[in-house]
Protein backbone atom coordinates (compact mmCIF):
# COMPACT_ATOMS: atom_id res chain seq x y z
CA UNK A 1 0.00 0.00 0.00
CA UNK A 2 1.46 3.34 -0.83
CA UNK A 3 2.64 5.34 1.53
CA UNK A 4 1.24 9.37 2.63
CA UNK A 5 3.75 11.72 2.24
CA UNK A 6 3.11 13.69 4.85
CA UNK A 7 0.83 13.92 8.18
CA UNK A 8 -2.02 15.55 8.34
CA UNK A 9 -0.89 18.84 10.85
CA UNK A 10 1.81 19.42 9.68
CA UNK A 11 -0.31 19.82 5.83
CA UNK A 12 -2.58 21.93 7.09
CA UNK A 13 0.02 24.30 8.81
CA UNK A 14 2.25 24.10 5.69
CA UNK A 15 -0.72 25.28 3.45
CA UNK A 16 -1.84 28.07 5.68
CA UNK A 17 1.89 29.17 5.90
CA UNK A 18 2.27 29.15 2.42
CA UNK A 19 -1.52 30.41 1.16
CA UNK A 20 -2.76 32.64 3.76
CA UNK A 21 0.30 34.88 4.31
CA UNK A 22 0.97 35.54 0.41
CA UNK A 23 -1.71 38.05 -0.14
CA UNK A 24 -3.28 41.00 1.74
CA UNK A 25 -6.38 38.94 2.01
CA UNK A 26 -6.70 35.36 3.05
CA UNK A 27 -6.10 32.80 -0.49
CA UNK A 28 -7.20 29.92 0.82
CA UNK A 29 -11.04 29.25 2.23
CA UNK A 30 -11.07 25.95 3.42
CA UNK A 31 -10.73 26.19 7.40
CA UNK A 32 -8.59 23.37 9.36
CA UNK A 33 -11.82 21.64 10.19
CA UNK A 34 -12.40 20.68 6.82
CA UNK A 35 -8.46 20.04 6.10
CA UNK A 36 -9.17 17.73 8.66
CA UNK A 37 -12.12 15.94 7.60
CA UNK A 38 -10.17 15.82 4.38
CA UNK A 39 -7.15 14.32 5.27
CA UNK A 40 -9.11 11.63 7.41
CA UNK A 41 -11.04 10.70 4.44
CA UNK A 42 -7.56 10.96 2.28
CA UNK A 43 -6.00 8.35 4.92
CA UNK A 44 -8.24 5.66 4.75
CA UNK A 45 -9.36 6.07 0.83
CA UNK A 46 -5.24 5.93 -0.35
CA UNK A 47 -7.17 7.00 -3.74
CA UNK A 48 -4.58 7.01 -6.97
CA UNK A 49 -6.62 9.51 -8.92
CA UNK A 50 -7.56 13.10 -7.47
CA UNK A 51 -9.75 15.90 -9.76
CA UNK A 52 -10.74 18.67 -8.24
CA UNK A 53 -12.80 21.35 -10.01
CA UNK A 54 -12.82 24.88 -9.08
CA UNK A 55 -9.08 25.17 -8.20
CA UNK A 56 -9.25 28.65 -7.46
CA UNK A 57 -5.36 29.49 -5.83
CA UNK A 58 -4.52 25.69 -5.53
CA UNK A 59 -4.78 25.85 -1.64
CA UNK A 60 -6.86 22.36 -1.10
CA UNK A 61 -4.16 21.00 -4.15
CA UNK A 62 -1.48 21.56 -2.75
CA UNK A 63 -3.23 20.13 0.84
CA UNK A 64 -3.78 17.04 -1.30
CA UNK A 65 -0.52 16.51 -2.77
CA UNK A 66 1.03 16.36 0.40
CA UNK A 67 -1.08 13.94 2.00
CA UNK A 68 -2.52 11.57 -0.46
CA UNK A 69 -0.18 8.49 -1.90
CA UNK A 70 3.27 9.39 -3.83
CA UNK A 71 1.34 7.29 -6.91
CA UNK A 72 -1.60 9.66 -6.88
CA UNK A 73 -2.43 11.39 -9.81
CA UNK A 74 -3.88 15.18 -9.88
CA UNK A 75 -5.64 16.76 -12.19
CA UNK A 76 -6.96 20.53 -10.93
CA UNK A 77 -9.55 22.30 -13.06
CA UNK A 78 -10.63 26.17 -13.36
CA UNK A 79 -11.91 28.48 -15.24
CA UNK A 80 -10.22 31.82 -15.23
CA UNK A 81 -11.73 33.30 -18.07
């Protein structure tokens, strides 16, 4: 079974270091709670394949990347027209 790259606090306090600090407003909307929930779900799912529409900043991505598998794939979709 692959392996998560990274714990679950230490995801969520890497993406609000990195996302909510970089602008004069907030980036990132999901709160820890749902990080959380997330990563829970994230841990006993192990999926391979993540797509997540309505990217926005890439905040919840980047969450996911850390914690899912090393195999999982990504794909991220927006509209920024």
């Amino acid at each position: 079974m692959p392996t998560v790259a990274v714990d679950i606090e230490t995801a969520i306090a890497d993406t609000y270091h990195i996302f909510k600090f970089k602008a004069t407003k907030p980036i990132i909307d999901t709160t820890e709670a749902d990080l959380r929930s997330c990563g829970r779900v994230i841990k006993e799912v192990q999926p391979n394949r993540i797509l997540e529409i309505g990217t926005y900043y890439g905040g919840l991505m980047y969450f996911l990347c850390q914690v899912c598998p090393e195999d999982c794939t990504f794909v991220a979709v927006d509209n920024w027209a």
